[in-house]
Protein backbone atom coordinates (compact mmCIF):
# COMPACT_ATOMS: atom_id res chain seq x y z
CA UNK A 1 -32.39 128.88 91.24
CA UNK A 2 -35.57 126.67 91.39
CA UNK A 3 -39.16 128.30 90.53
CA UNK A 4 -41.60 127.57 93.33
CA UNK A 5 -44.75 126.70 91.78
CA UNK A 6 -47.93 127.90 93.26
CA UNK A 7 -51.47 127.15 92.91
CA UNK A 8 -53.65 130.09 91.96
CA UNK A 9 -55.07 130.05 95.24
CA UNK A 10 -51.38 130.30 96.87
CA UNK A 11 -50.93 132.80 94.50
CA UNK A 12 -53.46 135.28 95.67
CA UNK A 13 -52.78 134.20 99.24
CA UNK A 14 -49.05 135.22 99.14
CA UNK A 15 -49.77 138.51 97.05
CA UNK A 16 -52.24 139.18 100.06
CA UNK A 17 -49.58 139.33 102.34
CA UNK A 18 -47.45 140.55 100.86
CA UNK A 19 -49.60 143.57 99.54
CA UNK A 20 -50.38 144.16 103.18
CA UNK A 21 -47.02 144.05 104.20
CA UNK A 22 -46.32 147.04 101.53
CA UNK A 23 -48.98 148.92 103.35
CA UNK A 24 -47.95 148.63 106.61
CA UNK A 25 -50.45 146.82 107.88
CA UNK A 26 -50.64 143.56 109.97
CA UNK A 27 -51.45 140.55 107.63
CA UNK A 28 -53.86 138.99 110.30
CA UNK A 29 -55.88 136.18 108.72
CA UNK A 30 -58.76 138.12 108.40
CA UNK A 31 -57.41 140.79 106.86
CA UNK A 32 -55.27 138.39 104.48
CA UNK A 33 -59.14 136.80 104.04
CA UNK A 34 -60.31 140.48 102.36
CA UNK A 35 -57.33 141.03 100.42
CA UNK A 36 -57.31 137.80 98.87
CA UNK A 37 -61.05 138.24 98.20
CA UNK A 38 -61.15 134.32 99.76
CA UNK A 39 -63.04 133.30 102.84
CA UNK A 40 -61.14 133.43 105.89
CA UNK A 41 -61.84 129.72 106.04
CA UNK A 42 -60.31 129.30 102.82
CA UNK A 43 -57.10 131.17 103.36
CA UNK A 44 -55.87 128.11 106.62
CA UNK A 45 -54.78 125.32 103.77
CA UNK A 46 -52.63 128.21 101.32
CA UNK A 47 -50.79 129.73 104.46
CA UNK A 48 -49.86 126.41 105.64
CA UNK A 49 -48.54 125.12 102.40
CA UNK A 50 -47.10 128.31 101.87
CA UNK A 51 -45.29 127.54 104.91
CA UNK A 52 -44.11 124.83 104.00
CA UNK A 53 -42.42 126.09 101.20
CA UNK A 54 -40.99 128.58 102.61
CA UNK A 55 -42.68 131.56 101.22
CA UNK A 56 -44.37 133.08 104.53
CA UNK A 57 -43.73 132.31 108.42
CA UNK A 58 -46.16 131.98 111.43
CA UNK A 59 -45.63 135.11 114.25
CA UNK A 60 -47.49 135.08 117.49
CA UNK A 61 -48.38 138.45 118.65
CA UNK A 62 -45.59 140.09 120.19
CA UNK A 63 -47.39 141.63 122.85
CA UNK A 64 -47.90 140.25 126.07
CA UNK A 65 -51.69 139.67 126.94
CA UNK A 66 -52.70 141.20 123.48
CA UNK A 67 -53.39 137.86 121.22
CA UNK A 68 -55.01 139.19 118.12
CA UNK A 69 -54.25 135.53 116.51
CA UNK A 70 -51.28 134.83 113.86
CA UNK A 71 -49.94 136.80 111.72
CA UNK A 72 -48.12 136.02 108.18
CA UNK A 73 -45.36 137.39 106.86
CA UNK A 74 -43.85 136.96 103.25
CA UNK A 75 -40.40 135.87 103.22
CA UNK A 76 -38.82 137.19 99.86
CA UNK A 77 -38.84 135.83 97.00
CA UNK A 78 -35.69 135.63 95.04
C-alpha cells in the first residue's frame, strides 16, 4: 500500500479531525481551527488538499434550516 505524504500542516489538520471525531464532537472548521492550534483561515488550503487525497470528506449540515457551515470528517487511514 502507498504512504500518503503530508505536510506538517496537513498533519495537524487531519489529527484535528480526527481527534475531534474520537470525542464526539462535530469537526466544524472552527473547532478544527482550535484543535489544530492554526487560524481558522489557515485550516481552508489543508482540508482541501486533504480532500483531495482522500483523507477527509466535505458534509453539509444534515439538518434542514440549521447550516452551522461544513463539517470534516477523517476517512481512515489504512
Amino acid at each position: 500500500m502507498q504512504q500518503v505524504r503530508l505536510s506538517d500542516v496537513e498533519e495537524r489538520v487531519y489529527q484535528a479531525v480526527a481527534t475531534l471525531e474520537a470525542r464526539g464532537q462535530v469537526p466544524y472548521p472552527d473547532l478544527i481551527a482550535q484543535e489544530s492550534g492554526l487560524p481558522q483561515d489557515a485550516i481552508h488550503a489543508p482540508l482541501h488538499m486533504l480532500t483531495e487525497k482522500n483523507l477527509l470528506h466535505r458534509e453539509d449540515s444534515p439538518m434542514a434550516g440549521l447550516d452551522f457551515g461544513p463539517r470534516w470528517c477523517a476517512r481512515q487511514m489504512a
